[in-house]
C-alpha atoms as a PDB file:
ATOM      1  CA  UNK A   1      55.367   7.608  -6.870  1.00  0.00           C
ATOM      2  CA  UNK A   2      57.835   5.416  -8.374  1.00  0.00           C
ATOM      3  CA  UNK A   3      58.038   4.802 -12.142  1.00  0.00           C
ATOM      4  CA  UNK A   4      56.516   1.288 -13.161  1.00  0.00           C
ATOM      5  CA  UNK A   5      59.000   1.239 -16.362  1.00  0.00           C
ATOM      6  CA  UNK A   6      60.818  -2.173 -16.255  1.00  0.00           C
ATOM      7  CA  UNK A   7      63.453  -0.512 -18.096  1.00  0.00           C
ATOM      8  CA  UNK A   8      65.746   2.531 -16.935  1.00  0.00           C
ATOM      9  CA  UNK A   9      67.252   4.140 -20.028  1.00  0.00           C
ATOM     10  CA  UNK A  10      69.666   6.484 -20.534  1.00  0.00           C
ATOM     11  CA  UNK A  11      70.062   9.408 -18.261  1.00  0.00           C
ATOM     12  CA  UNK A  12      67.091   8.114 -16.006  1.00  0.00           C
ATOM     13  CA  UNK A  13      67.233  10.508 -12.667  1.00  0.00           C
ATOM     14  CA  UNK A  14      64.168  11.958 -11.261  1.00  0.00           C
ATOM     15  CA  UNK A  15      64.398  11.799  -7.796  1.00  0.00           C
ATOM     16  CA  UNK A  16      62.388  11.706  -4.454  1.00  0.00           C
ATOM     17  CA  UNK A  17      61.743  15.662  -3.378  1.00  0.00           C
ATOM     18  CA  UNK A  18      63.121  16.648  -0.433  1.00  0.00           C
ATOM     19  CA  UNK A  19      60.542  16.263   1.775  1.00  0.00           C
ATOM     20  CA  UNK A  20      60.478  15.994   5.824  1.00  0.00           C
ATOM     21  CA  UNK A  21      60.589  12.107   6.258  1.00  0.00           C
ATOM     22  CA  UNK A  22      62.979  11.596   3.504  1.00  0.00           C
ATOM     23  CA  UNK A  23      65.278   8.691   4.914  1.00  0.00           C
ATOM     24  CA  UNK A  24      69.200  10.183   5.829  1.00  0.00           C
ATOM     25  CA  UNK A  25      72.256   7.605   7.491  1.00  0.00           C
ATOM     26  CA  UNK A  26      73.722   8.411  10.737  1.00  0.00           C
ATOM     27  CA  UNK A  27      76.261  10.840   8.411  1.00  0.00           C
ATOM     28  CA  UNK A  28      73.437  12.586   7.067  1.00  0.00           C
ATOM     29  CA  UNK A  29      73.541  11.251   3.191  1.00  0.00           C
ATOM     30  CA  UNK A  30      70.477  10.903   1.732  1.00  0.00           C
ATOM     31  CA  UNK A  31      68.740   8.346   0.533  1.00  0.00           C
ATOM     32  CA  UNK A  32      66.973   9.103  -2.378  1.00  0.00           C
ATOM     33  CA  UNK A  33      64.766   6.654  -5.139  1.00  0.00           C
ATOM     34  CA  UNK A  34      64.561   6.768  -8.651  1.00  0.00           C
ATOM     35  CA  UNK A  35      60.650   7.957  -9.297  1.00  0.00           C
ATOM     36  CA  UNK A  36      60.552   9.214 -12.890  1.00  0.00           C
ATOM     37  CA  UNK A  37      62.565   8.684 -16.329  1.00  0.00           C
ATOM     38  CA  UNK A  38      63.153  12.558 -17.645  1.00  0.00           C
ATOM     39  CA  UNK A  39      66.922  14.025 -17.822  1.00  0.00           C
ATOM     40  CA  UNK A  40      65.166  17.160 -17.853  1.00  0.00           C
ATOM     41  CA  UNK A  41      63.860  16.965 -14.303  1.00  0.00           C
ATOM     42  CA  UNK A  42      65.944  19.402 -12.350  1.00  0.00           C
ATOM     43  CA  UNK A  43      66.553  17.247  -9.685  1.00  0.00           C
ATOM     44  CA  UNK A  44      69.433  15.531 -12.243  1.00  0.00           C
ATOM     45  CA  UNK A  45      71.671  17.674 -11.284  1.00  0.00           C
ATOM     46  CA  UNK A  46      72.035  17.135  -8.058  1.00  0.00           C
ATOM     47  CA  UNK A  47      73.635  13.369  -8.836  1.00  0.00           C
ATOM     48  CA  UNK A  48      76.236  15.279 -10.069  1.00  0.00           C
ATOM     49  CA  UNK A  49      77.009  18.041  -6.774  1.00  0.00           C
ATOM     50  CA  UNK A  50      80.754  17.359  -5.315  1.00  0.00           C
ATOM     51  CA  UNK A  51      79.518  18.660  -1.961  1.00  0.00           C
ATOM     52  CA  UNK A  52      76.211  15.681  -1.037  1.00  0.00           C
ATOM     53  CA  UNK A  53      76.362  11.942  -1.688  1.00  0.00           C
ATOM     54  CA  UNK A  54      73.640   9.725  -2.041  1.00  0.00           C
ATOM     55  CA  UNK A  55      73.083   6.013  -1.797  1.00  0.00           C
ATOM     56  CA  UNK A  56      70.162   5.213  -4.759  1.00  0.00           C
ATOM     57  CA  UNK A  57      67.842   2.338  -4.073  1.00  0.00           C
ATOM     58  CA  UNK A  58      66.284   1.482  -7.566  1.00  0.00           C
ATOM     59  CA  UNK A  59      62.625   0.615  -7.922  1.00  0.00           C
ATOM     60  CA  UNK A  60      62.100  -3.083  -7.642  1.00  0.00           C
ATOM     61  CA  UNK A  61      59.892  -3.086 -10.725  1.00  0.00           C
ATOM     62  CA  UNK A  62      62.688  -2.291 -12.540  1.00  0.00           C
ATOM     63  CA  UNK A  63      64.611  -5.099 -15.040  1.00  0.00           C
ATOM     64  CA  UNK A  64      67.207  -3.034 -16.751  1.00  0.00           C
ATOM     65  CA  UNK A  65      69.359   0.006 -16.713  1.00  0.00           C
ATOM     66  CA  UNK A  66      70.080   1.933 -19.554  1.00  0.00           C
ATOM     67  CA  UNK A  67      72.951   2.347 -21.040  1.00  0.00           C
ATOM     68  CA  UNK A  68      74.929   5.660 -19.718  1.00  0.00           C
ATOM     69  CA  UNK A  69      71.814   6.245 -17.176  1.00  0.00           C
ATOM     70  CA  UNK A  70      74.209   7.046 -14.321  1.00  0.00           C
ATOM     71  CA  UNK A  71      77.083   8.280 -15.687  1.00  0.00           C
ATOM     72  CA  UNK A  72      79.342  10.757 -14.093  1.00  0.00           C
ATOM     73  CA  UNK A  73      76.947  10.825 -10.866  1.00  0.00           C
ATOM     74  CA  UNK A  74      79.813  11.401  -8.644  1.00  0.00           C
ATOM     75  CA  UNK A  75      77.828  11.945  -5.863  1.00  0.00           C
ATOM     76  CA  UNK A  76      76.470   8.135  -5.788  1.00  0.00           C
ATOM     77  CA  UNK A  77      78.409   6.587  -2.880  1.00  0.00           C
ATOM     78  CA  UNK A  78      76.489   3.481  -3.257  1.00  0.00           C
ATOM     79  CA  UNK A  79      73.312   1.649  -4.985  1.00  0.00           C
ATOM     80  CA  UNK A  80      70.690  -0.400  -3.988  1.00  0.00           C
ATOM     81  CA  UNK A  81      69.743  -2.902  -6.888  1.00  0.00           C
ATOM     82  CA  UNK A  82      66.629  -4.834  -7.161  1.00  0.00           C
ATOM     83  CA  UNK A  83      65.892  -8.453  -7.174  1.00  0.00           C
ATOM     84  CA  UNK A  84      64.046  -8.363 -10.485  1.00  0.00           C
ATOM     85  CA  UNK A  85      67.260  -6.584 -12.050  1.00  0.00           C
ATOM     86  CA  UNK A  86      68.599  -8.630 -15.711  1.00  0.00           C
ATOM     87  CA  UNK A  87      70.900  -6.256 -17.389  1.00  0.00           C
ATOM     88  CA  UNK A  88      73.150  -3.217 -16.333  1.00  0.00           C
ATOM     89  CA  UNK A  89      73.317  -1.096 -19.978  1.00  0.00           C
ATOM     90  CA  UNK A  90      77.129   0.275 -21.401  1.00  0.00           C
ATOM     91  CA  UNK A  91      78.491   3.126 -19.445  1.00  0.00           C
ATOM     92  CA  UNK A  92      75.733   3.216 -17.096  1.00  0.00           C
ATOM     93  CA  UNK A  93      77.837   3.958 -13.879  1.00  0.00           C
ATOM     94  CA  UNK A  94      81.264   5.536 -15.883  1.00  0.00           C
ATOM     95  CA  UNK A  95      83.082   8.016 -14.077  1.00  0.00           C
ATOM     96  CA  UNK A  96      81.239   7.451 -10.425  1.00  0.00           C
ATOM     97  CA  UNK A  97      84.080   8.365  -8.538  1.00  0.00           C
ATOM     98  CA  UNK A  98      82.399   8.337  -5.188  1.00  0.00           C
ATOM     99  CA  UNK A  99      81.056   4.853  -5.731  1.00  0.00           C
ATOM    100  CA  UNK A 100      82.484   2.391  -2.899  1.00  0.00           C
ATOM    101  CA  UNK A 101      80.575  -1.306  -3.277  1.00  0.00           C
ATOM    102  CA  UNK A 102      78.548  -2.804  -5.639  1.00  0.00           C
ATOM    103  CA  UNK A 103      75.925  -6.091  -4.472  1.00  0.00           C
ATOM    104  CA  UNK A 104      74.535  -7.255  -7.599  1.00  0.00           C
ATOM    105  CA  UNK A 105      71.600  -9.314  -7.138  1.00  0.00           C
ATOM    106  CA  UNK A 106      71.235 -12.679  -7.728  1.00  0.00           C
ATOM    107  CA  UNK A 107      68.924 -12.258 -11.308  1.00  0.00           C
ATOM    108  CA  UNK A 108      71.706 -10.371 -12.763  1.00  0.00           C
ATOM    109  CA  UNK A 109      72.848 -12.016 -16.094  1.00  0.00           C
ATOM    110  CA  UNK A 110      74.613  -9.268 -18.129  1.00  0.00           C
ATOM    111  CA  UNK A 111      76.792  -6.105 -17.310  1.00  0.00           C
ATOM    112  CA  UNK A 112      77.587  -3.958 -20.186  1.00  0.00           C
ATOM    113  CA  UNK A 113      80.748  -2.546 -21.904  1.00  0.00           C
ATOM    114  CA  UNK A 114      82.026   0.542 -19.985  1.00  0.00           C
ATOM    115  CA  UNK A 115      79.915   0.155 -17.203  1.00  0.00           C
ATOM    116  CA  UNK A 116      81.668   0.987 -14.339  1.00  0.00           C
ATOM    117  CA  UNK A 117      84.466   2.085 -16.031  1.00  0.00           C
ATOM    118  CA  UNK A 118      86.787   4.728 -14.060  1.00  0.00           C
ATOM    119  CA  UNK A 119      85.095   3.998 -10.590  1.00  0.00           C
ATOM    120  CA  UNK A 120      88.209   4.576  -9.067  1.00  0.00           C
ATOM    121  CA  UNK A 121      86.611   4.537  -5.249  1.00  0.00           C
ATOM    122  CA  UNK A 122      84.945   0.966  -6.048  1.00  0.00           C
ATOM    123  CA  UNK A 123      86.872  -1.473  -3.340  1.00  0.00           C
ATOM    124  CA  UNK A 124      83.748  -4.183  -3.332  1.00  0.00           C
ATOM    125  CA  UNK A 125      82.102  -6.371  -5.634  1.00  0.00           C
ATOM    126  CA  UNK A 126      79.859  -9.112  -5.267  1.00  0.00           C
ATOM    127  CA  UNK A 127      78.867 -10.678  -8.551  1.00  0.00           C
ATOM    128  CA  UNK A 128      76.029 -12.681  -8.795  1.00  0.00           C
ATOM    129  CA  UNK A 129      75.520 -16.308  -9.344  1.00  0.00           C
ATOM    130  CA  UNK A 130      73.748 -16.095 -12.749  1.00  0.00           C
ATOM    131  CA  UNK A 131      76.463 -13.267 -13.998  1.00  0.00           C
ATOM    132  CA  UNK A 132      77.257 -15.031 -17.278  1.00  0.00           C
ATOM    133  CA  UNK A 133      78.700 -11.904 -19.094  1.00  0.00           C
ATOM    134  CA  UNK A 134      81.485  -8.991 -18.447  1.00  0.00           C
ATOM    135  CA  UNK A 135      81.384  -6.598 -21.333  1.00  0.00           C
ATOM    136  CA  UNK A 136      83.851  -4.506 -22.466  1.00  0.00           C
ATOM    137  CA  UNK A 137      86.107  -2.380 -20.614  1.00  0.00           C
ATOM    138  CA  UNK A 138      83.574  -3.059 -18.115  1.00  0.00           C
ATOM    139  CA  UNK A 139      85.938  -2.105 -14.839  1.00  0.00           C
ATOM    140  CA  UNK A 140      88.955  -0.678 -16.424  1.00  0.00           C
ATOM    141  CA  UNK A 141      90.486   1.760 -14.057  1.00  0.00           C
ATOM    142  CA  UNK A 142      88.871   0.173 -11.092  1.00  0.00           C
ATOM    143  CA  UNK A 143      91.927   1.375  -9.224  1.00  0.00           C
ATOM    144  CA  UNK A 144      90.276   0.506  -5.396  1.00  0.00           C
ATOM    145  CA  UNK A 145      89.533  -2.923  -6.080  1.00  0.00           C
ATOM    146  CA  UNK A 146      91.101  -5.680  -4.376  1.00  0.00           C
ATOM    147  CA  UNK A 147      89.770  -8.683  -4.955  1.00  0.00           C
ATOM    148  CA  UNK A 148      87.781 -10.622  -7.408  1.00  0.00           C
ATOM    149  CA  UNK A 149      85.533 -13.529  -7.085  1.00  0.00           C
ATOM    150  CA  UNK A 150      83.868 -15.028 -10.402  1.00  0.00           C
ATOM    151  CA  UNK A 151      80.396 -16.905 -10.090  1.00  0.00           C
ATOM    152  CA  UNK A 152      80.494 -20.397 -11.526  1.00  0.00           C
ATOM    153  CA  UNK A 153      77.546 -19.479 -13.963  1.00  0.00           C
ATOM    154  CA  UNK A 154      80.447 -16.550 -16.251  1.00  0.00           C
ATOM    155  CA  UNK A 155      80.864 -17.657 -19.764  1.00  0.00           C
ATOM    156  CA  UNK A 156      82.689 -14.376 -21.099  1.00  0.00           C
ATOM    157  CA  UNK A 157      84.979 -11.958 -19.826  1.00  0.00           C
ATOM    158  CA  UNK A 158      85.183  -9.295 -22.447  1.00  0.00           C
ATOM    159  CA  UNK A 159      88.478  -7.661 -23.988  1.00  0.00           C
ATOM    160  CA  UNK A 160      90.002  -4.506 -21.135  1.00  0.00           C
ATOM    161  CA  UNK A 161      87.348  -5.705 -18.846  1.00  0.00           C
ATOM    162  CA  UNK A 162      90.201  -5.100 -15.503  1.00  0.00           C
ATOM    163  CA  UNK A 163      92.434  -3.913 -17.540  1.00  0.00           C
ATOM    164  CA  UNK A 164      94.431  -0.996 -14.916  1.00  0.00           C
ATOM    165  CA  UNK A 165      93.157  -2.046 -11.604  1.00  0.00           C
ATOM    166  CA  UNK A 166      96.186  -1.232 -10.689  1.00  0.00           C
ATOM    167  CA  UNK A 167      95.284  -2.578  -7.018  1.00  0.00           C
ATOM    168  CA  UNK A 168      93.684  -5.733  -7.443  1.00  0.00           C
ATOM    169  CA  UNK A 169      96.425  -8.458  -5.472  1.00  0.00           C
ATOM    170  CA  UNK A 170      93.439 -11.414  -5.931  1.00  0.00           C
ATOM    171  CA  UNK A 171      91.521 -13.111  -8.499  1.00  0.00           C
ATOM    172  CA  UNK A 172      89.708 -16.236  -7.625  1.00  0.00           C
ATOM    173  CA  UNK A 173      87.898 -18.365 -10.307  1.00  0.00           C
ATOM    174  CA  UNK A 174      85.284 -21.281  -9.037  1.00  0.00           C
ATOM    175  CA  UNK A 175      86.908 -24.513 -10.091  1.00  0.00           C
ATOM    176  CA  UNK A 176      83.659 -25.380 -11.897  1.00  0.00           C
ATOM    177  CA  UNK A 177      83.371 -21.840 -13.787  1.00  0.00           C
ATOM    178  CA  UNK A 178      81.905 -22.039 -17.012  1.00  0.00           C
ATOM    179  CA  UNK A 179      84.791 -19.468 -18.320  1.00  0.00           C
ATOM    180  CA  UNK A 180      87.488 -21.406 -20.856  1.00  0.00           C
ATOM    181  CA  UNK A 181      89.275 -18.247 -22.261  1.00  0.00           C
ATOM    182  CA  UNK A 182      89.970 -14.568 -21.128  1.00  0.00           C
ATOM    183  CA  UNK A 183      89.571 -11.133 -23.133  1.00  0.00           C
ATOM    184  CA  UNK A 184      92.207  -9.698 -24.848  1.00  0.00           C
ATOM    185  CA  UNK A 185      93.806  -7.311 -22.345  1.00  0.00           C
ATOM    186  CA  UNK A 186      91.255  -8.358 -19.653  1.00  0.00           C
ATOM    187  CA  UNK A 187      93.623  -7.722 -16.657  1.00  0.00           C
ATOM    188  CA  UNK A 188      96.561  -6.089 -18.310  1.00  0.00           C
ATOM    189  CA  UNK A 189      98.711  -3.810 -16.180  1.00  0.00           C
ATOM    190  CA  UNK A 190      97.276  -5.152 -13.259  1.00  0.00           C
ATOM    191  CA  UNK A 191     100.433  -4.465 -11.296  1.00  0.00           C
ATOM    192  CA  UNK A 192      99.012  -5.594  -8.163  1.00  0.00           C
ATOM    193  CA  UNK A 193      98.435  -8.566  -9.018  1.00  0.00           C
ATOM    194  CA  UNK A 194     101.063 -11.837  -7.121  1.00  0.00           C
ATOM    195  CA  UNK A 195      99.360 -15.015  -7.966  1.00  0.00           C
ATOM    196  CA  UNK A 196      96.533 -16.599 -10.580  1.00  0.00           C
ATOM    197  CA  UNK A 197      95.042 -19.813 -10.129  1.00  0.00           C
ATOM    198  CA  UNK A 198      93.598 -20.718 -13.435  1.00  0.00           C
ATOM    199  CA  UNK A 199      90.439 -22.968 -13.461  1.00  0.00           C
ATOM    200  CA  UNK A 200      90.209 -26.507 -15.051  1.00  0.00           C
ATOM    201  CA  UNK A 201      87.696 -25.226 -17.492  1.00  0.00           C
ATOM    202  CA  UNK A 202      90.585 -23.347 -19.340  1.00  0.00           C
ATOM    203  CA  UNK A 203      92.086 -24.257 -22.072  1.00  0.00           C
ATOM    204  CA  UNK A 204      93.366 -20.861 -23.604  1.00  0.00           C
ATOM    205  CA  UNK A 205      94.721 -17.400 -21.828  1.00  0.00           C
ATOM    206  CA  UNK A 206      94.231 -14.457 -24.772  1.00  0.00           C
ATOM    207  CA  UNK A 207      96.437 -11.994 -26.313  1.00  0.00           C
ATOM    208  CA  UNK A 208      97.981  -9.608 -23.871  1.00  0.00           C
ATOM    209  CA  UNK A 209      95.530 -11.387 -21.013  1.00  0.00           C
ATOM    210  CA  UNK A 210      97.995 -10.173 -18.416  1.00  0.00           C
ATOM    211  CA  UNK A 211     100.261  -8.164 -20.034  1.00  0.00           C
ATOM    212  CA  UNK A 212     102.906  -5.798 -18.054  1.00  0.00           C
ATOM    213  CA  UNK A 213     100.946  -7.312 -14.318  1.00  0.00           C
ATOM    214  CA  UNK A 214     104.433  -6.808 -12.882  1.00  0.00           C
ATOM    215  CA  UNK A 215     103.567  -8.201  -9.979  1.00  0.00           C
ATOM    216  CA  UNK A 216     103.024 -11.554 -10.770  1.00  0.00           C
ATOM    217  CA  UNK A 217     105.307 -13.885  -9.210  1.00  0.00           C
ATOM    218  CA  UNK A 218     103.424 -17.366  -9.601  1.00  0.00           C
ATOM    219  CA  UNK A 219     101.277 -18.850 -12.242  1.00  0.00           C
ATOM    220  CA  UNK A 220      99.422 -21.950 -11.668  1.00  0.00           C
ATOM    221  CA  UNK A 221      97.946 -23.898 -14.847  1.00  0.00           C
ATOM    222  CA  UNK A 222      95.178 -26.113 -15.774  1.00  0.00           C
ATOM    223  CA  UNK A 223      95.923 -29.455 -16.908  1.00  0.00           C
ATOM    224  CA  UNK A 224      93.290 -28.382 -19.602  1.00  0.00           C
ATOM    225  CA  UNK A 225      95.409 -25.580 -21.094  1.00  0.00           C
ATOM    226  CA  UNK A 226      96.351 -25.809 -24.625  1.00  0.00           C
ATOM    227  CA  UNK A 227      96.949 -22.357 -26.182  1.00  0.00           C
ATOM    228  CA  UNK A 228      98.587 -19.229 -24.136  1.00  0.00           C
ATOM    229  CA  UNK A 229      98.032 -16.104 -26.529  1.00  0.00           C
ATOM    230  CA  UNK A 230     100.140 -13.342 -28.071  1.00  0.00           C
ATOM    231  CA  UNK A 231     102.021 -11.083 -25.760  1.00  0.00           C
ATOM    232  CA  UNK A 232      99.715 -13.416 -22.987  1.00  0.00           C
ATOM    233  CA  UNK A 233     102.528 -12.292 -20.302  1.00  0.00           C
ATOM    234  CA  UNK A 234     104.405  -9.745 -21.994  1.00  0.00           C
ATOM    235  CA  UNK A 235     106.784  -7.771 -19.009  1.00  0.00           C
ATOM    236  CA  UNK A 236     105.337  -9.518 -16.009  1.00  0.00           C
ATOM    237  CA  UNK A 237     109.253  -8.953 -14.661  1.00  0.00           C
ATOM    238  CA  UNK A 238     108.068 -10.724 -11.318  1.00  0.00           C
ATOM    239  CA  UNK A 239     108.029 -13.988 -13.163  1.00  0.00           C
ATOM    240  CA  UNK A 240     111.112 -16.656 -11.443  1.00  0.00           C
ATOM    241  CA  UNK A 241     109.801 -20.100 -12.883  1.00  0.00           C
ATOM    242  CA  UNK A 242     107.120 -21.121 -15.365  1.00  0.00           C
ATOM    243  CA  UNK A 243     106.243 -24.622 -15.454  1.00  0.00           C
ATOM    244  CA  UNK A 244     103.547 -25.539 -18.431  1.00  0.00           C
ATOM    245  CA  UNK A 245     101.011 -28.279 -18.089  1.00  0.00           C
ATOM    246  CA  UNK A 246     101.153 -31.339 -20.196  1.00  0.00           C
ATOM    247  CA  UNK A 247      98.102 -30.526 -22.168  1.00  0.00           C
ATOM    248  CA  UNK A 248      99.949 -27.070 -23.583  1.00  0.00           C
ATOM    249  CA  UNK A 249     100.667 -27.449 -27.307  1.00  0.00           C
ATOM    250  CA  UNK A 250     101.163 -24.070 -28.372  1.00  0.00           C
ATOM    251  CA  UNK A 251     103.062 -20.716 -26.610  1.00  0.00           C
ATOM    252  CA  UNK A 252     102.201 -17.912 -29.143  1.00  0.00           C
ATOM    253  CA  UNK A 253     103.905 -14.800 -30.646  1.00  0.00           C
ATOM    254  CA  UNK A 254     105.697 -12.879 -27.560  1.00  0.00           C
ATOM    255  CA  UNK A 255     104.028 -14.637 -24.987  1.00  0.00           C
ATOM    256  CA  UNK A 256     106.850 -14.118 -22.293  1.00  0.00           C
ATOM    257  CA  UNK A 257     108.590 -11.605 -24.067  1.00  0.00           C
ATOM    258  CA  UNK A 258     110.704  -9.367 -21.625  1.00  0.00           C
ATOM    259  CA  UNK A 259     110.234 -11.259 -18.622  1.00  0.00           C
ATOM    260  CA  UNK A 260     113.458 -10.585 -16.994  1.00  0.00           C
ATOM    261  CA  UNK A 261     113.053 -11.882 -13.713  1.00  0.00           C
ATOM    262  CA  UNK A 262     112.673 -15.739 -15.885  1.00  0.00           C
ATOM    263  CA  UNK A 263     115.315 -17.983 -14.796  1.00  0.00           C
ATOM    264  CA  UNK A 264     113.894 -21.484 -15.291  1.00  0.00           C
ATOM    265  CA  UNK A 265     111.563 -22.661 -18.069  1.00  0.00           C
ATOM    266  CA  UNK A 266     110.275 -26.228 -18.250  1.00  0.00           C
ATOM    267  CA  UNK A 267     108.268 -27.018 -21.869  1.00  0.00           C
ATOM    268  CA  UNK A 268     106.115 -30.141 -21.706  1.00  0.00           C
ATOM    269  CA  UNK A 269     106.429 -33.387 -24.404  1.00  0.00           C
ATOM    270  CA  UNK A 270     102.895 -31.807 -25.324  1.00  0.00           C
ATOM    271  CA  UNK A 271     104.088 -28.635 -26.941  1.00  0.00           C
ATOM    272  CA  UNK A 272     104.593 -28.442 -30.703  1.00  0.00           C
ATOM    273  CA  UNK A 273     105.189 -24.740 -31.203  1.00  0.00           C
ATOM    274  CA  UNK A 274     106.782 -21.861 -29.617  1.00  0.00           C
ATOM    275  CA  UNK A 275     105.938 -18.269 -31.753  1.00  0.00           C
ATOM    276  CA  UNK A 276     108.269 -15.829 -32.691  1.00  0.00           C
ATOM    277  CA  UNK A 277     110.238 -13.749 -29.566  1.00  0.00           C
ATOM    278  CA  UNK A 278     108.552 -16.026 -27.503  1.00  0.00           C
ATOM    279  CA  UNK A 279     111.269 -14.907 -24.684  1.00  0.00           C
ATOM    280  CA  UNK A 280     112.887 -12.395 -26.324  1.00  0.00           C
ATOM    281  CA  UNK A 281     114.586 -10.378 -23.656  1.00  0.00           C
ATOM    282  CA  UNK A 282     114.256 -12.950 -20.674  1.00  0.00           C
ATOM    283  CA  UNK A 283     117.668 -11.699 -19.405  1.00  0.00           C
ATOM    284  CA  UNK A 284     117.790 -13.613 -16.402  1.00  0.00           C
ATOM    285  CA  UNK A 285     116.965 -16.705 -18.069  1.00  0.00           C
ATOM    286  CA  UNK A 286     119.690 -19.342 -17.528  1.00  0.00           C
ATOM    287  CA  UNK A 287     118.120 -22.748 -17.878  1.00  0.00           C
ATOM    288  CA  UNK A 288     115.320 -24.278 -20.546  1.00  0.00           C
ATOM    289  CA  UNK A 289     114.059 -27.614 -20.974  1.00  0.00           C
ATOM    290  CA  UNK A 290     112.733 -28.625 -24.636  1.00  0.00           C
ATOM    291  CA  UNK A 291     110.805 -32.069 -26.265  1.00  0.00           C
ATOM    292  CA  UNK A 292     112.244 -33.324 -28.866  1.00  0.00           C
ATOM    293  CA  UNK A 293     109.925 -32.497 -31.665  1.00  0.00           C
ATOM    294  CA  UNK A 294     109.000 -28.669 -31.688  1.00  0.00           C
ATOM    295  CA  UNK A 295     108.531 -25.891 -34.235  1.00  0.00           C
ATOM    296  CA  UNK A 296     110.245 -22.970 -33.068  1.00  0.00           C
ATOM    297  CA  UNK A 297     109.523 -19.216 -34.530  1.00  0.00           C
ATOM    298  CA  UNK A 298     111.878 -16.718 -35.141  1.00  0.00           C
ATOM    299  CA  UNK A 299     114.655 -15.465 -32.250  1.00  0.00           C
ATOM    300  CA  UNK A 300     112.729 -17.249 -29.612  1.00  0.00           C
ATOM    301  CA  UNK A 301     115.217 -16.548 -27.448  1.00  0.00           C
ATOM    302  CA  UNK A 302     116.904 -13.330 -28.733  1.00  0.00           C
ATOM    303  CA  UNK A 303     118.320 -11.167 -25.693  1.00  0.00           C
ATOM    304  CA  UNK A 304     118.584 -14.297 -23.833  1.00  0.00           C
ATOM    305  CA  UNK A 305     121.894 -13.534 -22.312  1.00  0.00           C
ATOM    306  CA  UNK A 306     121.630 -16.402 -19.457  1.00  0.00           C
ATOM    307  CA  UNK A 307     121.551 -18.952 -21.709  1.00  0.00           C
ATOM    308  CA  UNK A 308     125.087 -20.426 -23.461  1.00  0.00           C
ATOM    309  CA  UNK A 309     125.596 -20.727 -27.223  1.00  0.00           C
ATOM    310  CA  UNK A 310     124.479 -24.203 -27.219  1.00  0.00           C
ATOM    311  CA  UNK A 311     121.172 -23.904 -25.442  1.00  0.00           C
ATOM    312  CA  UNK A 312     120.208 -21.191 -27.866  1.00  0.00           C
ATOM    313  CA  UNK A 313     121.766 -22.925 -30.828  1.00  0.00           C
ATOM    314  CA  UNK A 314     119.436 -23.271 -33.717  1.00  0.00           C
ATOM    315  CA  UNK A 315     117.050 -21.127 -32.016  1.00  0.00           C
ATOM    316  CA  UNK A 316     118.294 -17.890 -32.820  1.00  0.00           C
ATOM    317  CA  UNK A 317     117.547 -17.822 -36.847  1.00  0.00           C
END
């Protein structure tokens, strides 16, 4: 029988005995289903075995999954989720190597820190269209996925939530996404990464957002932008030409700093400040447009070595 507990908690893993009708795939993996909530049960360990992988269907009773219930299963290739499923708990699925694809359904709201974290054979998601929050470090590591696309209904993308999927090229955002600000570090050294397209809803990209994505050759703002963080775009040496909607007012502490592959910079009437080593160490930067009225920081432009004396001047204190 399986459990009627709406909630799976931690280390949930009784499975179905291995009995003569139990359902197999043309390769032979079995198919098992979750039908108790003991970590004692012997049949735990078998989540774990290198040499058989499973696909787990999850009870359809079932409205939440514990935090670190599945973790280091590394014989889960994939899961079956229910459509009465609310919450995914912290760590839950951490360190399922063998996972491939996850189909959340569409009653999914929350997905907790750490939960899929180091699921480095994960090459599919499809969030669903009530997601409203990524927790912490939620995919960091993710290192098969490809793609991303964000559900209208997300409201929070939590600090290191993509932070080293190293081979994600693709990240699409609804234009009528709920999301106005990203994580700090949410997709840093994302070095697969060429292109963001950056919703209207925006108006500010965190600290160290997408720091050292090396990749990334072309950034496309929001006429809503106002704020780009701290270190926002720290060594993303792909960089050739930034140009800054008219709604920015404020470029923070580092925010380009070392972006060597900078040659042309073009600063709207809108923006009052520019932080300290804003574009310290943009070698190949040789041309810069300013307003007139602007509070710079300190060596804004220090290692500039593209620029001449007088495009720097007073902006080297």
């Amino acid at each position: 029988m399986i459990a009627s507990s709406p909630v799976l908690g931690g280390f949930i893993t009784k499975l179905a005995s291995y009995e003569p009708g139990l359902t197999k795939d043309i390769m032979g993996r079995v198919l098992v289903e979750i039908t108790a909530t003991s970590k004692k049960d012997p049949d735990f360990s078998r989540l774990h075995r290198k040499d058989m992988k499973y696909i787990l269907r999850i009870p359809s009773s079932l409205t939440k999954i514990g935090d670190n219930a599945f973790k280091r299963c590394t014989g889960l290739i994939d899961v079956h989720f229910p459509d009465s499923l609310t919450s995914i708990g912290s760590g839950a699925f951490d360190g399922c190597t063998s996972l491939t694809k996850s189909h959340f359904p569409p009653s999914l709201a929350t997905i907790g820190d750490g939960a899929f974290h180091g699921c480095t054979g994960l090459t599919e998601i499809h969030f669903s269209h009530s997601l409203a929050t990524i927790g912490w470090r939620t995919f960091v590591g993710c290192t098969g996925l490809t793609e991303l696309h964000f559900p209208s209904s997300l409201t929070t993308i939590k600090p290191h939530a993509f932070e080293e999927c190293t081979g994600l090229t693709k990240v699409h955002f609804p234009c009528d996404i709920a999301l106005t600000k990203l994580g700090y570090k949410a997709f840093k050294e994302c070095t697969g990464l060429t292109e963001v397209r950056f919703p209207n809803s925006f108006t500010e990209i965190g600290e160290c957002a997408f720091q050292e994505c090396t990749g990334l050759t072309e950034l496309h703002f929001p006429p809503s932008l106002t704020v780009i963080g701290d270190n926002a775009f720290k060594r993303c040496t792909g960089l050739i030409e930034v140009r800054f909607p008219d709604s920015l007012t404020k470029i923070r502490w580092c925010a380009f700093d070392e972006c060597t592959g900078l040659v042309e910079v073009h600063f709207p009437d809108s923006l009052t400040e520019i932080g300290d080593w804003a574009f310290r160490g943009c070698t190949g930067l040789i041309e810069v447009h300013f307003p007139r009225d602007i509070k710079t920081g300190h060596k804004i432009f220090k290692g500039c070595k593209g620029l001449t004396e007088d495009q720097r001047s007073g902006f080297l204190r």
